[in-house]
N, C-alpha and C. Protein backbone atom coordinates (compact mmCIF):
# COMPACT_ATOMS: atom_id res chain seq x y z
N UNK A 1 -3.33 12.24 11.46
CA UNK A 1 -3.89 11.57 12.60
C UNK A 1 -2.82 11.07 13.54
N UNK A 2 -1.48 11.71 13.94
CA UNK A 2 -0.69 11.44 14.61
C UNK A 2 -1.37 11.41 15.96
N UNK A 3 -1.92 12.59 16.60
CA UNK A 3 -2.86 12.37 17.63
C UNK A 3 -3.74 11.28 18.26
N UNK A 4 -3.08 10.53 19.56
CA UNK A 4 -3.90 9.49 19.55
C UNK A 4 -5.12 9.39 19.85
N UNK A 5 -5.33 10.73 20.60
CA UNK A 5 -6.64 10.97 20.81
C UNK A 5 -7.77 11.31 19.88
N UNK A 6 -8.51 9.71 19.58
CA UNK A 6 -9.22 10.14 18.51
C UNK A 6 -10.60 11.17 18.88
N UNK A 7 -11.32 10.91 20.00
CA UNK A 7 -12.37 12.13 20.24
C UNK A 7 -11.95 13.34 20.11
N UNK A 8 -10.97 13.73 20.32
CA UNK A 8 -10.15 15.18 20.38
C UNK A 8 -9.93 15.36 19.06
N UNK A 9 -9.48 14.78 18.41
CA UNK A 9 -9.24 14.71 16.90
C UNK A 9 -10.44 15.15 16.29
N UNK A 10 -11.45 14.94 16.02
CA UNK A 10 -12.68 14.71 15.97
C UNK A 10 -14.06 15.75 16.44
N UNK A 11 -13.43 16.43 17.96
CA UNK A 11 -13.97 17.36 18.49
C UNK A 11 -14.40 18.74 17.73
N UNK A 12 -14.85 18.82 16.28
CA UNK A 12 -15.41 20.13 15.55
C UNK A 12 -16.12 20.81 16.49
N UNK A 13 -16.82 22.21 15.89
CA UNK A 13 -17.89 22.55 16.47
C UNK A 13 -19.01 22.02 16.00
N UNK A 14 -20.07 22.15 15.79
CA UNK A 14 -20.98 21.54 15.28
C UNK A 14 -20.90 22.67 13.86
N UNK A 15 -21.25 22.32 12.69
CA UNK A 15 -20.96 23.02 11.62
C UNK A 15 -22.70 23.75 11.11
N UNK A 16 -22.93 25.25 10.69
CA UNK A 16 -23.62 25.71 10.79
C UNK A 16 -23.80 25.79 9.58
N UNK A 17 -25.09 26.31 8.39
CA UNK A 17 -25.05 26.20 7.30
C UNK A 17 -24.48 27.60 6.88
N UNK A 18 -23.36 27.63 5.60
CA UNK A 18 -23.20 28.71 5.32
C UNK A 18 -22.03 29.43 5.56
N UNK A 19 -21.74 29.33 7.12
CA UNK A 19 -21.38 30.21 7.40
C UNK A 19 -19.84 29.71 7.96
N UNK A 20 -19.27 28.31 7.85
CA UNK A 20 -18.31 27.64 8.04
C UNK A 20 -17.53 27.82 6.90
N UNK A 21 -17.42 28.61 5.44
CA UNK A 21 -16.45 28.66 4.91
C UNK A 21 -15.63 27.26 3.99
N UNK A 22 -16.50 26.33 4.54
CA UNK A 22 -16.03 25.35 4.08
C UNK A 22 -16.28 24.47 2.66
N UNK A 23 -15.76 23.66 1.82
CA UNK A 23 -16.42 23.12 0.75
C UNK A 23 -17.57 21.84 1.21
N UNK A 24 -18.49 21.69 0.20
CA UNK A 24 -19.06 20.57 0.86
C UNK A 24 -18.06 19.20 1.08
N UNK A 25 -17.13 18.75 0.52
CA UNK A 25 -16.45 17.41 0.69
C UNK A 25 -15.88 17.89 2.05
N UNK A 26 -15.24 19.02 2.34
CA UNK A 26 -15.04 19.00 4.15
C UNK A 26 -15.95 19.30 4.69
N UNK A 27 -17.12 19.74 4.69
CA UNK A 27 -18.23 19.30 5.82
C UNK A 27 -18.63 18.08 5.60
N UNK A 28 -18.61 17.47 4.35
CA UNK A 28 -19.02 15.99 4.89
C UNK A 28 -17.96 15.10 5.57
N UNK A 29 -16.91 15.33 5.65
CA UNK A 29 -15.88 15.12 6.35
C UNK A 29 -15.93 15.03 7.32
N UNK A 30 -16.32 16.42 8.06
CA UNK A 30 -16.24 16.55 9.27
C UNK A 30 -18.05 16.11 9.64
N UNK A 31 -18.42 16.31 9.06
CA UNK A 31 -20.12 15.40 9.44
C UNK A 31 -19.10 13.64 9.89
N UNK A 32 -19.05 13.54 8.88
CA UNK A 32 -18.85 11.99 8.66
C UNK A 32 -18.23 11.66 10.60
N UNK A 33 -17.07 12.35 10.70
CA UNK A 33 -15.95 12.16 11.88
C UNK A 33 -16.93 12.59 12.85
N UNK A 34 -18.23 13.22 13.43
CA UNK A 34 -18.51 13.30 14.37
C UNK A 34 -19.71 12.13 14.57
N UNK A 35 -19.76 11.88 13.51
CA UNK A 35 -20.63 10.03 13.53
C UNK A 35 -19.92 9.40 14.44
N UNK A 36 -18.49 9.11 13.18
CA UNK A 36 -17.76 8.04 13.73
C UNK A 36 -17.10 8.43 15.48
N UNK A 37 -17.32 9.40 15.85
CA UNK A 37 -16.82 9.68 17.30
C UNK A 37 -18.25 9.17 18.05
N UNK A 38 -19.40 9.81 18.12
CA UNK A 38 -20.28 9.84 18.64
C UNK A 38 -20.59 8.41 19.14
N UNK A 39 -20.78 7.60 17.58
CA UNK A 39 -20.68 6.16 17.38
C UNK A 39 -19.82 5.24 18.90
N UNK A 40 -18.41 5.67 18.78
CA UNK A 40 -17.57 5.23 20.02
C UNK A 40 -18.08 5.83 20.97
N UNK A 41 -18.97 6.76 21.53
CA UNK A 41 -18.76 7.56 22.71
C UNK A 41 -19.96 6.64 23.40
N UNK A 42 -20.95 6.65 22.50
CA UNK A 42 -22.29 5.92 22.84
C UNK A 42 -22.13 4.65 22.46
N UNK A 43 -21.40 3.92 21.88
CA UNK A 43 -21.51 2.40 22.12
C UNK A 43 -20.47 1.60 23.67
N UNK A 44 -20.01 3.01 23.87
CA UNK A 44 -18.49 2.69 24.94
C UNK A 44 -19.72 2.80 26.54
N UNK A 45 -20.20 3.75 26.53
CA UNK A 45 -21.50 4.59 27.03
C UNK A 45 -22.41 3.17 27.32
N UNK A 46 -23.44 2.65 26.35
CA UNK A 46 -24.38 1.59 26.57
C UNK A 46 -24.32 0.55 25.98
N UNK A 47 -23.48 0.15 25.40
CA UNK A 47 -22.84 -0.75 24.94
C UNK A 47 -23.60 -1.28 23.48
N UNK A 48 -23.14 -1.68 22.62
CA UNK A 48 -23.25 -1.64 20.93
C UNK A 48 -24.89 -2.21 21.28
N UNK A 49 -25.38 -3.23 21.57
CA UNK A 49 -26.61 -3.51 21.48
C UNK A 49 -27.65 -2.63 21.45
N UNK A 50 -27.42 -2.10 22.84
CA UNK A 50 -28.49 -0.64 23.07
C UNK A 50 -28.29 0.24 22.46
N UNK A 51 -27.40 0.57 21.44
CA UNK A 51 -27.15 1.68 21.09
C UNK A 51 -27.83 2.25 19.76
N UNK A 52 -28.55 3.15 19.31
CA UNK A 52 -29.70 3.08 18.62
C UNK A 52 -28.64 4.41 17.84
N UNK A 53 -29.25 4.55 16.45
CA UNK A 53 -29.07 5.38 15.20
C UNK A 53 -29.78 6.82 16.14
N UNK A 54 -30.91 6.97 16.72
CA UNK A 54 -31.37 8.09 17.44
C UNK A 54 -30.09 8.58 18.16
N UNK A 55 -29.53 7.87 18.94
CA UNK A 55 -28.18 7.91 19.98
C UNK A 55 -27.32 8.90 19.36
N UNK A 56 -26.56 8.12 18.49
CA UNK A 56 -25.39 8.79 17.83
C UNK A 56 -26.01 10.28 16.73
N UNK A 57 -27.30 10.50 16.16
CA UNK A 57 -27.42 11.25 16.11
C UNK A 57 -27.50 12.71 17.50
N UNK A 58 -28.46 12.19 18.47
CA UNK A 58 -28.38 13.12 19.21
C UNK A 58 -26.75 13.78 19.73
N UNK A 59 -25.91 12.58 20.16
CA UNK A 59 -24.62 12.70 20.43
C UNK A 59 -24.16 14.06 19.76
N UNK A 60 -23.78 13.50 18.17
CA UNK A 60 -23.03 13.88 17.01
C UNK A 60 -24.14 15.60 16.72
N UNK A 61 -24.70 15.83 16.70
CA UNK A 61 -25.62 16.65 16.32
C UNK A 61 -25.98 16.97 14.57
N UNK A 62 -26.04 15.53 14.47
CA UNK A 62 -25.98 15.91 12.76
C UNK A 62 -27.39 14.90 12.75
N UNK A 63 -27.64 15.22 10.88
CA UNK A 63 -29.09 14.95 11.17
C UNK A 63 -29.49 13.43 10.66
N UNK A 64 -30.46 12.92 10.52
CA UNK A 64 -30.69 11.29 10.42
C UNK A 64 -30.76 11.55 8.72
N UNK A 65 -31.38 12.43 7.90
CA UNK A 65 -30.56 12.21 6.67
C UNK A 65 -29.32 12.13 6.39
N UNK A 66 -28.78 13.01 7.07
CA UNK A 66 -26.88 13.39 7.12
C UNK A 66 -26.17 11.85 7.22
N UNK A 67 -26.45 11.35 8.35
CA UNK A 67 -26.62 10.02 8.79
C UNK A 67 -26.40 8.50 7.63
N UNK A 68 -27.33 8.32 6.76
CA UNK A 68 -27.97 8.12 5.81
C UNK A 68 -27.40 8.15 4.40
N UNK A 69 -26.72 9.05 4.53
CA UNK A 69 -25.92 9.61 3.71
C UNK A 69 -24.57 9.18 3.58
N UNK A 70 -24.49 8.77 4.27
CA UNK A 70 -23.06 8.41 5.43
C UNK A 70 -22.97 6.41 4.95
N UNK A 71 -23.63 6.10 5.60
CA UNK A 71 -23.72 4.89 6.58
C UNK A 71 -25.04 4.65 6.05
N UNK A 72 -25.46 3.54 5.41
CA UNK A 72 -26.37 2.11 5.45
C UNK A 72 -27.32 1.93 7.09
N UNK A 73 -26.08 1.88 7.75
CA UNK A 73 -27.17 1.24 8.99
C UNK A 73 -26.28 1.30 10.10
N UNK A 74 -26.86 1.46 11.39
CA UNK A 74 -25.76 0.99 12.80
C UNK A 74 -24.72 0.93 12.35
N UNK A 75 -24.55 -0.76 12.04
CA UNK A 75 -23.79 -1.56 12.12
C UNK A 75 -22.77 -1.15 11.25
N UNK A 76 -23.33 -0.22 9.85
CA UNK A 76 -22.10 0.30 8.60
C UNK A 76 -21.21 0.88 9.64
N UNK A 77 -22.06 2.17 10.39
CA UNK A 77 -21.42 3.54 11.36
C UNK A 77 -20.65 2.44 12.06
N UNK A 78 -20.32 1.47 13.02
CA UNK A 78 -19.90 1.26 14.06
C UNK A 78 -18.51 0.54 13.13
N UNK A 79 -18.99 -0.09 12.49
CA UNK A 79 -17.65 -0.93 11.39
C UNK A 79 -16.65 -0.23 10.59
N UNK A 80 -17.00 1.41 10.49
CA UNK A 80 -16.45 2.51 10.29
C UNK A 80 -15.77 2.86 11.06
N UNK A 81 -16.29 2.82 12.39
CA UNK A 81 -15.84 3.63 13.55
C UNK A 81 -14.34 2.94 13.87
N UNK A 82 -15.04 1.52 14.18
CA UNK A 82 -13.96 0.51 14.27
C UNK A 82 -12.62 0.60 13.34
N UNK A 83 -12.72 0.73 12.70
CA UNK A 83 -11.73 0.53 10.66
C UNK A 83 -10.68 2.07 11.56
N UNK A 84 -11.65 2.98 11.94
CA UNK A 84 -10.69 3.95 12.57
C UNK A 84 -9.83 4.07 13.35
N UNK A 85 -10.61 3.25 14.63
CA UNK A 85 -9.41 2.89 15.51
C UNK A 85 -8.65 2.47 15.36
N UNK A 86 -8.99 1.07 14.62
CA UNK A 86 -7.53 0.16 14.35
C UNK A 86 -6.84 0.89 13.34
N UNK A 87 -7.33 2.04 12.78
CA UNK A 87 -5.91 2.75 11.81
C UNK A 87 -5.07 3.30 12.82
N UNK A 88 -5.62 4.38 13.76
CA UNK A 88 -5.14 4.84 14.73
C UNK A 88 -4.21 4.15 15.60
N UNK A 89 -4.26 2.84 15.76
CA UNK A 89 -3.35 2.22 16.83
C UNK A 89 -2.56 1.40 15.90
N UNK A 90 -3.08 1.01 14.68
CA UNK A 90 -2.02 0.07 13.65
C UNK A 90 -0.65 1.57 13.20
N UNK A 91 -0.90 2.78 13.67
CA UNK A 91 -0.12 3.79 12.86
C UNK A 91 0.78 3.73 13.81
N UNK A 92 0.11 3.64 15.48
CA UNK A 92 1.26 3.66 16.45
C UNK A 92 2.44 2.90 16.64
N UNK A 93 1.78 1.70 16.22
CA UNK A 93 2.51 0.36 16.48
C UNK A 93 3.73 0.05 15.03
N UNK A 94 3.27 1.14 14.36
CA UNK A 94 4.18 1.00 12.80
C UNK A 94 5.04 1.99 13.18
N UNK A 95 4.85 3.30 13.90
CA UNK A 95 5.80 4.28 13.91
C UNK A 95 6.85 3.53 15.38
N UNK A 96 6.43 2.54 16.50
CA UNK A 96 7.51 2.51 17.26
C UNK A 96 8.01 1.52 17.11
N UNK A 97 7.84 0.73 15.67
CA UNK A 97 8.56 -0.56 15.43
C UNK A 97 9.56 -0.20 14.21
N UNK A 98 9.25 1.11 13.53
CA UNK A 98 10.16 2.10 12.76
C UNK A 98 11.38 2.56 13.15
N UNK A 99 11.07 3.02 14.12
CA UNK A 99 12.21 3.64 14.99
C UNK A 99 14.11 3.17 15.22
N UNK A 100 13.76 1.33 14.94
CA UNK A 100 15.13 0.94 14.74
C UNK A 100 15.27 0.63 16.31
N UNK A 101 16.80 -0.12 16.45
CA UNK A 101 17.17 0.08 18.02
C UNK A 101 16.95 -1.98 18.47
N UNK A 102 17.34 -2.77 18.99
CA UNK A 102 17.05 -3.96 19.09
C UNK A 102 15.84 -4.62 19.36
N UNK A 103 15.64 -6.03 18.70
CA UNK A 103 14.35 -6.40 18.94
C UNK A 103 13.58 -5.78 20.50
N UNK A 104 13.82 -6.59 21.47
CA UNK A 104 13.53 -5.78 22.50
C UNK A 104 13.53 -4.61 22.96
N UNK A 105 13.70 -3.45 22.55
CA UNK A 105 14.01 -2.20 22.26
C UNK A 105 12.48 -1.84 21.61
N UNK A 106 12.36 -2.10 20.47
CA UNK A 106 11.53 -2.25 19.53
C UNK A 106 9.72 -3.00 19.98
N UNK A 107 10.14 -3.70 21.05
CA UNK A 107 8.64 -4.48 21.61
C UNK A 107 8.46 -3.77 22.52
N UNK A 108 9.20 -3.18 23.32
CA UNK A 108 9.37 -1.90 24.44
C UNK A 108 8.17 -0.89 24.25
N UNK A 109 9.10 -0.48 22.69
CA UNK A 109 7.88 0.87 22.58
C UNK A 109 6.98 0.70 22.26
N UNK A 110 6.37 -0.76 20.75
CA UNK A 110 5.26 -1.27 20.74
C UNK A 110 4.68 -1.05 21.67
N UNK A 111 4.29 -1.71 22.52
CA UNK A 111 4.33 -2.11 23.55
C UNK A 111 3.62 -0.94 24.33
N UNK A 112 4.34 0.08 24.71
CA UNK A 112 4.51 1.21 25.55
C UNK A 112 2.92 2.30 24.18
N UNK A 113 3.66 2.06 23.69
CA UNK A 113 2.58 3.14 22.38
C UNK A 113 1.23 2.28 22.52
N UNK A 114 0.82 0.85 22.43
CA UNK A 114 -0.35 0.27 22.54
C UNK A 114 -1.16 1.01 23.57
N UNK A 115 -0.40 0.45 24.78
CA UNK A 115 -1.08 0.75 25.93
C UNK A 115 -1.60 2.35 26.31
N UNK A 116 -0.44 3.04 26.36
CA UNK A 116 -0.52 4.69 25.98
C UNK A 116 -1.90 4.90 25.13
N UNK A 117 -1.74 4.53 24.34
CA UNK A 117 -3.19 5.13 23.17
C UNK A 117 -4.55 4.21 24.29
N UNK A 118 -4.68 3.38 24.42
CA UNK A 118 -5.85 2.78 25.10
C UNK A 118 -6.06 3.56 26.00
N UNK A 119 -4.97 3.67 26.86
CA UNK A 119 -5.20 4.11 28.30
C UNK A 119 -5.95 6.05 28.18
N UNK A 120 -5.06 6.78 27.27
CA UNK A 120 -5.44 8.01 26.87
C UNK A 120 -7.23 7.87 26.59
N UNK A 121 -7.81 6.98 26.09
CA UNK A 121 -9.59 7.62 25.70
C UNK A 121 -10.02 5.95 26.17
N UNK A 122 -10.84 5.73 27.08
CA UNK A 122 -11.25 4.58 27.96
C UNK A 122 -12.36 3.93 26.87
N UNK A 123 -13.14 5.39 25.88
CA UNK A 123 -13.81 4.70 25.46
C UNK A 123 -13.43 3.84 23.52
N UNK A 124 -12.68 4.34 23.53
CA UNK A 124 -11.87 3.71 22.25
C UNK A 124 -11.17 2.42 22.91
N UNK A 125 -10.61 2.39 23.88
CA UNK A 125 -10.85 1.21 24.42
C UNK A 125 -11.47 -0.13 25.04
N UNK A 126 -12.60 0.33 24.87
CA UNK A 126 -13.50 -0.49 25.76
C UNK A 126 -14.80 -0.89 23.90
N UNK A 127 -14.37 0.11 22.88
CA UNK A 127 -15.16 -0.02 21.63
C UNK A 127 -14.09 -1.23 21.20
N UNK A 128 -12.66 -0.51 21.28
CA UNK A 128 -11.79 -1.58 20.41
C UNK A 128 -12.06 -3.09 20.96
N UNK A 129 -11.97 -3.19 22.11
CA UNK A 129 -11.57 -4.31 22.97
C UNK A 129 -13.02 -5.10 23.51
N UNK A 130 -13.88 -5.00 23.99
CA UNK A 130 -15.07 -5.34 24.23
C UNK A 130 -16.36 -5.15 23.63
N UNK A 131 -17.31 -4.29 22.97
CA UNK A 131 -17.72 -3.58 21.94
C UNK A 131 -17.58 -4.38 20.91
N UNK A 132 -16.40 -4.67 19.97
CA UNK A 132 -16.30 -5.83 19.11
C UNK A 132 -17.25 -6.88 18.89
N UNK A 133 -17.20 -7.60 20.43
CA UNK A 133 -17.74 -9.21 20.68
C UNK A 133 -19.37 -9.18 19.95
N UNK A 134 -19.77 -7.75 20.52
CA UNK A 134 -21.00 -7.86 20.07
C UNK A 134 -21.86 -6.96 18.72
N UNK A 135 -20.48 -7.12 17.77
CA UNK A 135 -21.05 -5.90 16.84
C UNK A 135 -21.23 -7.10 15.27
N UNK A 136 -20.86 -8.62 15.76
CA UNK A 136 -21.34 -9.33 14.91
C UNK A 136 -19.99 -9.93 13.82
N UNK A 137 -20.24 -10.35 12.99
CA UNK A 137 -19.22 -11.26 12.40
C UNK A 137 -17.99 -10.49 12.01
N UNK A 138 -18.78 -9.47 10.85
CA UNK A 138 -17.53 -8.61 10.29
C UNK A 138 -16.20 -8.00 11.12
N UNK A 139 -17.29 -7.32 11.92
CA UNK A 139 -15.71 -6.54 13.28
C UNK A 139 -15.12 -7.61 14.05
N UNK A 140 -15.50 -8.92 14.24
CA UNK A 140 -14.69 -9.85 14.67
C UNK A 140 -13.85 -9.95 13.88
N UNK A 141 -14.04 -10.33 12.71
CA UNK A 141 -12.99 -10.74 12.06
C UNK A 141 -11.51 -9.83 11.14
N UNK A 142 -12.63 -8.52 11.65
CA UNK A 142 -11.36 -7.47 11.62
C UNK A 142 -10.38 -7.07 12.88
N UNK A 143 -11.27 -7.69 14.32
CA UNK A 143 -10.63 -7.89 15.26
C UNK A 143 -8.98 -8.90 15.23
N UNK A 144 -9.72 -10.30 14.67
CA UNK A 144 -8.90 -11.07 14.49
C UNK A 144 -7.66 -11.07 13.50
N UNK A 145 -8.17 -10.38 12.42
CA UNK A 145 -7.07 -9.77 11.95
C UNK A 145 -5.94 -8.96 12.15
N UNK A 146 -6.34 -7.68 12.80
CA UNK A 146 -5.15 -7.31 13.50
C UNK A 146 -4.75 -8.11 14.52
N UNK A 147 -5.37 -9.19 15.12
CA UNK A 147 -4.50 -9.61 16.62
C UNK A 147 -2.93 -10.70 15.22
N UNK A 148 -4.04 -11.17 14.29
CA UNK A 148 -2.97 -11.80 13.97
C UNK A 148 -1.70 -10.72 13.04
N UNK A 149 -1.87 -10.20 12.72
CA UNK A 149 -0.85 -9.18 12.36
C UNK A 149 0.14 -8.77 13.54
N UNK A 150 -0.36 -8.47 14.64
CA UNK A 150 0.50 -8.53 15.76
C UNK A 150 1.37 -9.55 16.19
N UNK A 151 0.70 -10.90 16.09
CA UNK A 151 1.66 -11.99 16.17
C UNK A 151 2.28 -11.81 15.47
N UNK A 152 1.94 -11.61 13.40
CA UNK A 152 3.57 -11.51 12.83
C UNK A 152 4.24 -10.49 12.77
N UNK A 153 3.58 -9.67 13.35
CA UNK A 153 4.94 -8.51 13.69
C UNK A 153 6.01 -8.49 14.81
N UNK A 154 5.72 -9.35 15.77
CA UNK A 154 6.34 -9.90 16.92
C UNK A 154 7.66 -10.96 16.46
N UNK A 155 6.63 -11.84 15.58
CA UNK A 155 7.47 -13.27 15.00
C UNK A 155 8.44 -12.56 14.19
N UNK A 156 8.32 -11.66 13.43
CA UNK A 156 9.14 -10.62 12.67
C UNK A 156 10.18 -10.44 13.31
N UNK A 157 10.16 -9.13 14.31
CA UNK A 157 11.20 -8.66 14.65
C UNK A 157 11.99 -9.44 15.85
N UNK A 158 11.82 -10.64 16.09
CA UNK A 158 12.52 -11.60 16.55
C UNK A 158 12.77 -12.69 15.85
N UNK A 159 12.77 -12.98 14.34
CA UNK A 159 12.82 -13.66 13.03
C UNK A 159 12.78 -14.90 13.59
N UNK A 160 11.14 -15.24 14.57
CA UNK A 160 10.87 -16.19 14.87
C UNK A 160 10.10 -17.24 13.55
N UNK A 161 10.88 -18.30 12.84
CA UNK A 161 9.93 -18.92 11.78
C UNK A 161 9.85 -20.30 12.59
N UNK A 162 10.56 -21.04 13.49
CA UNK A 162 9.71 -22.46 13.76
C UNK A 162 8.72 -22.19 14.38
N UNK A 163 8.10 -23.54 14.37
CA UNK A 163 7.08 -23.72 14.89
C UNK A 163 6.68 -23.46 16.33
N UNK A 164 7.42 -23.87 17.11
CA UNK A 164 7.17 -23.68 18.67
C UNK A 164 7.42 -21.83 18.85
N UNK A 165 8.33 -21.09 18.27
CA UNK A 165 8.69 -20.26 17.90
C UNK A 165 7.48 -19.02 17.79
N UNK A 166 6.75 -19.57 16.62
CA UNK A 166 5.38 -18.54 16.55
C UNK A 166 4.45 -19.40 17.37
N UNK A 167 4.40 -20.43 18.38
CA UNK A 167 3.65 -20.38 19.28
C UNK A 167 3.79 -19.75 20.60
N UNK A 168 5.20 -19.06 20.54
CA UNK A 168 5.58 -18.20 21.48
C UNK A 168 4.62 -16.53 21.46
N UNK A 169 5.14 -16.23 20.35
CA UNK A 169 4.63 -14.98 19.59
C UNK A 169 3.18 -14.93 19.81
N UNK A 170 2.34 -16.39 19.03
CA UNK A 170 0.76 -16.37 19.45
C UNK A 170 0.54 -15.92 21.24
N UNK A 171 1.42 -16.68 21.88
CA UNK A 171 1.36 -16.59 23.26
C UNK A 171 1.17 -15.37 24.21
N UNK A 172 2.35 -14.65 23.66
CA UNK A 172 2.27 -13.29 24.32
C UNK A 172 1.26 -12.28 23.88
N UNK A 173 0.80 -12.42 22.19
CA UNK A 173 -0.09 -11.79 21.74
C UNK A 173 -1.00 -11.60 22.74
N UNK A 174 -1.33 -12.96 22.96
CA UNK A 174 -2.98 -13.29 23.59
C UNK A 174 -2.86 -13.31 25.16
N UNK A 175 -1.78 -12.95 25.30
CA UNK A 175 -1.63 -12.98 26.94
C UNK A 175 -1.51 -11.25 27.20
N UNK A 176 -1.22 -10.57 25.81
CA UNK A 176 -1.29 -8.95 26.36
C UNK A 176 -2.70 -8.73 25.71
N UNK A 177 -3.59 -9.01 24.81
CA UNK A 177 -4.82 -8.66 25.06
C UNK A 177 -5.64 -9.34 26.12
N UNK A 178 -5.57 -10.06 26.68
CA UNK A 178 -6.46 -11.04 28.11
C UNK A 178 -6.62 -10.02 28.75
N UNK A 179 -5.03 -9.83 29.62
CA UNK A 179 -4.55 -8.94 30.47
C UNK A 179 -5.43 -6.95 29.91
N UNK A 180 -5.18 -6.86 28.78
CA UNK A 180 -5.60 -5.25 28.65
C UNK A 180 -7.06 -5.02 29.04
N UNK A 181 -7.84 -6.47 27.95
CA UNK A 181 -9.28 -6.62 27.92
C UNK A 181 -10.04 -6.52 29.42
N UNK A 182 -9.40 -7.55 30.45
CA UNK A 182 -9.39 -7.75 31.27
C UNK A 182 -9.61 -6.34 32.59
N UNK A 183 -8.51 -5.47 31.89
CA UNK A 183 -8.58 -4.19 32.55
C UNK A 183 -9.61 -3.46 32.30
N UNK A 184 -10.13 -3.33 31.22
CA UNK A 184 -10.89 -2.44 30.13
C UNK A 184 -12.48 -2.64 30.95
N UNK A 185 -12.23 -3.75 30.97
CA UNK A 185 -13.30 -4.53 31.58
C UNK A 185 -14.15 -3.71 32.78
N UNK A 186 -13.17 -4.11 33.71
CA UNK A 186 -13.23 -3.64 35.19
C UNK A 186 -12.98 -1.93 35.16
N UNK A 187 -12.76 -1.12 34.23
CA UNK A 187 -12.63 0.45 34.01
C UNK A 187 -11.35 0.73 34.53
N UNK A 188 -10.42 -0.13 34.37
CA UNK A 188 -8.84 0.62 35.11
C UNK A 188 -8.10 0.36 33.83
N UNK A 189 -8.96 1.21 33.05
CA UNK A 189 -8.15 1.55 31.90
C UNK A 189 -7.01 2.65 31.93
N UNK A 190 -6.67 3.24 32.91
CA UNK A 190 -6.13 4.42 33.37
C UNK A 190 -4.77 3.90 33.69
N UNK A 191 -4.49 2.47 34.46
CA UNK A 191 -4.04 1.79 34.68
C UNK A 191 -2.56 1.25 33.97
N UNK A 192 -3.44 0.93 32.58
CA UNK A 192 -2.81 0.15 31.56
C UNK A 192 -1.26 0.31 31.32
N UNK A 193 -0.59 1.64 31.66
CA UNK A 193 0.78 1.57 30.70
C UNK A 193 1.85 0.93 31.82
N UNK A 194 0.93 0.73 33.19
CA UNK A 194 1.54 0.10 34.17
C UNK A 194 2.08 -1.38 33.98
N UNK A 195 1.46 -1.90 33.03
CA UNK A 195 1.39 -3.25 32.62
C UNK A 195 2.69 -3.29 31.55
N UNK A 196 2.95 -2.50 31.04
CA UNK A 196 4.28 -2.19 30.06
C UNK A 196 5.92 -3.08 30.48
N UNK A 197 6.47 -2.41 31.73
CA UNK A 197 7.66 -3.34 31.85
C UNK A 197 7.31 -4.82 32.39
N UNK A 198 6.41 -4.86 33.27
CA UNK A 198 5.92 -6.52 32.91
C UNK A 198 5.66 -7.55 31.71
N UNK A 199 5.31 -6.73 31.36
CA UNK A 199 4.88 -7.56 30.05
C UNK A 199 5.86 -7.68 29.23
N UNK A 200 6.76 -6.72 29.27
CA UNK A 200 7.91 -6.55 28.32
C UNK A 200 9.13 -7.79 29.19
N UNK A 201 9.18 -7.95 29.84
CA UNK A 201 10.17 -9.00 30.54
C UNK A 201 9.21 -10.36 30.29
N UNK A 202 8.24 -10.35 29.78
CA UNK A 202 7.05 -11.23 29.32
C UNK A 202 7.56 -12.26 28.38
N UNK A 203 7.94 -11.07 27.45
CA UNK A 203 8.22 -11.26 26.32
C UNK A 203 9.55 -11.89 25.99
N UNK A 204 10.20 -10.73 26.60
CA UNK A 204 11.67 -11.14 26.83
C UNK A 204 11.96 -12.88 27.05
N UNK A 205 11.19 -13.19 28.29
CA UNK A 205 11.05 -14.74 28.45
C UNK A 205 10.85 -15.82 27.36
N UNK A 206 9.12 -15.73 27.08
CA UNK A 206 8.96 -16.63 25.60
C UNK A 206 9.53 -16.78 24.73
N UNK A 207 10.09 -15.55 24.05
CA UNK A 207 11.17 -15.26 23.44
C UNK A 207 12.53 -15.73 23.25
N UNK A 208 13.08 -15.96 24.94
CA UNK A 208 14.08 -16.46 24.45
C UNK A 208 15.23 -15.16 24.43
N UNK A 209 14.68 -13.94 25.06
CA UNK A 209 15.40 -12.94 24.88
C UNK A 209 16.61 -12.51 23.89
N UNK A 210 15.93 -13.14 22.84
CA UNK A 210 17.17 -12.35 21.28
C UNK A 210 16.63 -11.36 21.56
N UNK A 211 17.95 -10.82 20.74
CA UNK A 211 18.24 -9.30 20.30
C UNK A 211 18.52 -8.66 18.95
């Protein structure tokens, strides 16, 4: 799943009986992945409330047993869907903080890779980032989880431990999702990687610009 594009990733044909060659654990596979796409396409589409089990079947072209099979309910499919993205963007943010090279160096490409992946599919953005609020307790709090993992990966690679220190780190966290959400919002998600060397001299500031 190096590909950030998760719909593209995802994009099968629709699988025919028989005649796909395949075992059943990879068609349910690939059943499963055109849920979890469909899921984002149509909750990004009418947003998680309106968005009905009929929906993502018609989307996905798989069937409401298939469905069923899958996923409990909506809310299983969408908390799935979710668990995906954030693998997808937690992989980005691990491979450009891997890379080595100085703290700032290192928040650069964070940084640069976040935005990049959002900006690439509007609606994985607008599921990750807005979509959330209203999918109920659980995906909040898997929301909140990664935001706080981001703070200590920040506080990390600037081996920020006082106190005022990781209120820096909280700071910028929540000042680059405002700002993304904010965009996501208004549809200039297209926008986003524009926000990159700003934010990065952002940082640089609170920070305290170690290296």
């Amino acid at each position: 799943m190096d590909d950030p594009a998760l719909l593209r990733t995802y994009s099968a044909a629709p699988l025919s009986g028989g005649s796909h060659g395949l075992t059943r654990e990879e068609v349910a596979t690939q059943q499963r992945g055109r849920l979890l796409v469909a899921m984002v396409e149509v909750a990004a589409e009418k947003g998680y409330g309106a968005t009905s089990v009929a929906d993502v079947l018609k989307r996905s072209r798989v069937s409401r047993l298939t469905f069923y099979e899958h996923f409990a309910n909506k809310e299983a499919c969408f908390i799935a869907a979710y668990d995906l993205v954030t693998e997808i963007l937690a992989t980005r943010i691990d491979g450009a903080l891997s890379s080595g090279g100085t703290a700032m160096e290192r928040v650069d490409r964070v940084v640069g890779a976040y935005l990049a992946a959002l900006a690439a599919e509007p609606e994985v953005a607008r599921v990750f980032l807005i979509e959330s609020y209203a999918a109920g307790v659980e995906v909040l709090g898997r929301r909140l989880s990664m935001q706080a993992a981001l703070i200590d990966g920040l506080a990390e690679t600037f081996g920020a431990t006082a106190p005022e220190e990781r209120l820096a780190s909280e700071t910028a966290i929540g000042a680059l999702i405002s700002l993304v959400t904010t965009r996501v919002l208004a549809g200039e998600t297209a926008g986003l990687p524009a926000l990159r060397e700003p934010f990065v001299a952002l940082i640089a500031r609170l920070m305290g610009t170690r290296s």
